[in-house]
C-alpha atoms as a PDB file:
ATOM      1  CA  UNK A   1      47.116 175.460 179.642  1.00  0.00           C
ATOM      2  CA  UNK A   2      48.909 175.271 182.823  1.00  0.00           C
ATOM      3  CA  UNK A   3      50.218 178.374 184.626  1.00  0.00           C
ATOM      4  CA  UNK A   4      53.920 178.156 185.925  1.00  0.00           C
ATOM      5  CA  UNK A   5      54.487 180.136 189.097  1.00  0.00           C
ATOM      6  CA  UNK A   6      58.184 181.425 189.475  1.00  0.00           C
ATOM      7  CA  UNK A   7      60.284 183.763 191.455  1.00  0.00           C
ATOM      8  CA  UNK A   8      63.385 184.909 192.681  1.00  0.00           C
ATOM      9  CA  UNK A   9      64.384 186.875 195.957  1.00  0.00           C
ATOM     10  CA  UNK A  10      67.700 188.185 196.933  1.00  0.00           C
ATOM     11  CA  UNK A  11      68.401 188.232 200.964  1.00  0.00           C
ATOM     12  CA  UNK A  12      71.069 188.566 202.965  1.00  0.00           C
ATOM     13  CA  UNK A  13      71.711 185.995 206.483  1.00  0.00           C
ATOM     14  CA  UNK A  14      72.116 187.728 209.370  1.00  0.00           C
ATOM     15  CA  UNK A  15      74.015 185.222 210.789  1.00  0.00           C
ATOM     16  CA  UNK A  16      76.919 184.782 207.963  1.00  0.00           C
ATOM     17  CA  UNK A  17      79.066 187.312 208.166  1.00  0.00           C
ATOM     18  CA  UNK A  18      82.622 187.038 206.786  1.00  0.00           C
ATOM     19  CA  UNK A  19      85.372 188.123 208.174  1.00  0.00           C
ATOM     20  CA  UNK A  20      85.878 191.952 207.001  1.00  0.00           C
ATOM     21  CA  UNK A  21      81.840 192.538 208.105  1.00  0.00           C
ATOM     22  CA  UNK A  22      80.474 192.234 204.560  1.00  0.00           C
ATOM     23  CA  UNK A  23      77.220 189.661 204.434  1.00  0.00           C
ATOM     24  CA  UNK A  24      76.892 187.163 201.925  1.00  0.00           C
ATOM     25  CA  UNK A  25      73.966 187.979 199.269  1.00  0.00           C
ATOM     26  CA  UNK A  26      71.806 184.910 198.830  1.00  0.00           C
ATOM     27  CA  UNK A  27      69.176 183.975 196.239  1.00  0.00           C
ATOM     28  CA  UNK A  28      66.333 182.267 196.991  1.00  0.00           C
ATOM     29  CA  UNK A  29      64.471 180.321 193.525  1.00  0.00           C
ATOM     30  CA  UNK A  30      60.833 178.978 193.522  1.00  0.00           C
ATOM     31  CA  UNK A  31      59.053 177.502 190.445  1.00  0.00           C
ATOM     32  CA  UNK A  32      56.308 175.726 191.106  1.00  0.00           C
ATOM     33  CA  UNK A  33      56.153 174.337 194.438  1.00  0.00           C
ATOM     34  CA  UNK A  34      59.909 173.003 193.932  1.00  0.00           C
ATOM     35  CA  UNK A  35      62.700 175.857 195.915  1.00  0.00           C
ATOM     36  CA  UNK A  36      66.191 176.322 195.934  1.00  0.00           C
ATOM     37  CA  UNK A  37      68.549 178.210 198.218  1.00  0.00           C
ATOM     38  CA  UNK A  38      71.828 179.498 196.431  1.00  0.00           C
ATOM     39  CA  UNK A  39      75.141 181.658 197.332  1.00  0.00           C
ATOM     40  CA  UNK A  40      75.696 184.335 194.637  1.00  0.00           C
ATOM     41  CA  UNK A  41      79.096 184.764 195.613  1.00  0.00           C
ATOM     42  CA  UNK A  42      78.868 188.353 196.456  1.00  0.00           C
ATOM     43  CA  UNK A  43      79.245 190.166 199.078  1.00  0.00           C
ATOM     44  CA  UNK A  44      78.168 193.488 200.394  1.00  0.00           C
ATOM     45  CA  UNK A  45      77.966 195.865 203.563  1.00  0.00           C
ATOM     46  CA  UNK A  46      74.325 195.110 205.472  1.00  0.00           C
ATOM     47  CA  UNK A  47      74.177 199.202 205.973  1.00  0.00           C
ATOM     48  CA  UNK A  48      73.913 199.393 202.198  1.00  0.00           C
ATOM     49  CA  UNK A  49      70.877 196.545 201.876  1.00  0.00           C
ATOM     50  CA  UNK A  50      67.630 197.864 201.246  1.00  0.00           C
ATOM     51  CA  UNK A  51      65.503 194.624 202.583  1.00  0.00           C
ATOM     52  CA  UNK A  52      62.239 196.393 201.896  1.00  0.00           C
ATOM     53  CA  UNK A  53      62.586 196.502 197.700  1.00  0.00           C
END
């Protein structure tokens, strides 16, 4: 049986900011060898993002 390999990381981009100083939260998708890049549509203050968990 073939194993599937899949994960999913949340990040921020330091270099999107919007306008009020809130960074877009971005979700990264791999399964298999096949990734995707997507916008969750939320928002949050980078002084509040834990990047280490």
């Amino acid at each position: 049986m073939k194993s599937t390999y899949f994960s999913v990381k949340l990040f921020l981009r330091a270099e999107r900011f919007k306008k009020d100083g809130t960074a877009i939260i971005y979700a990264r998708i791999r399964l298999d060898r096949n990734k995707i890049e997507l916008t969750t549509n939320r928002s949050i203050n980078p002084d509040h993002w834990n990047a280490s968990s």
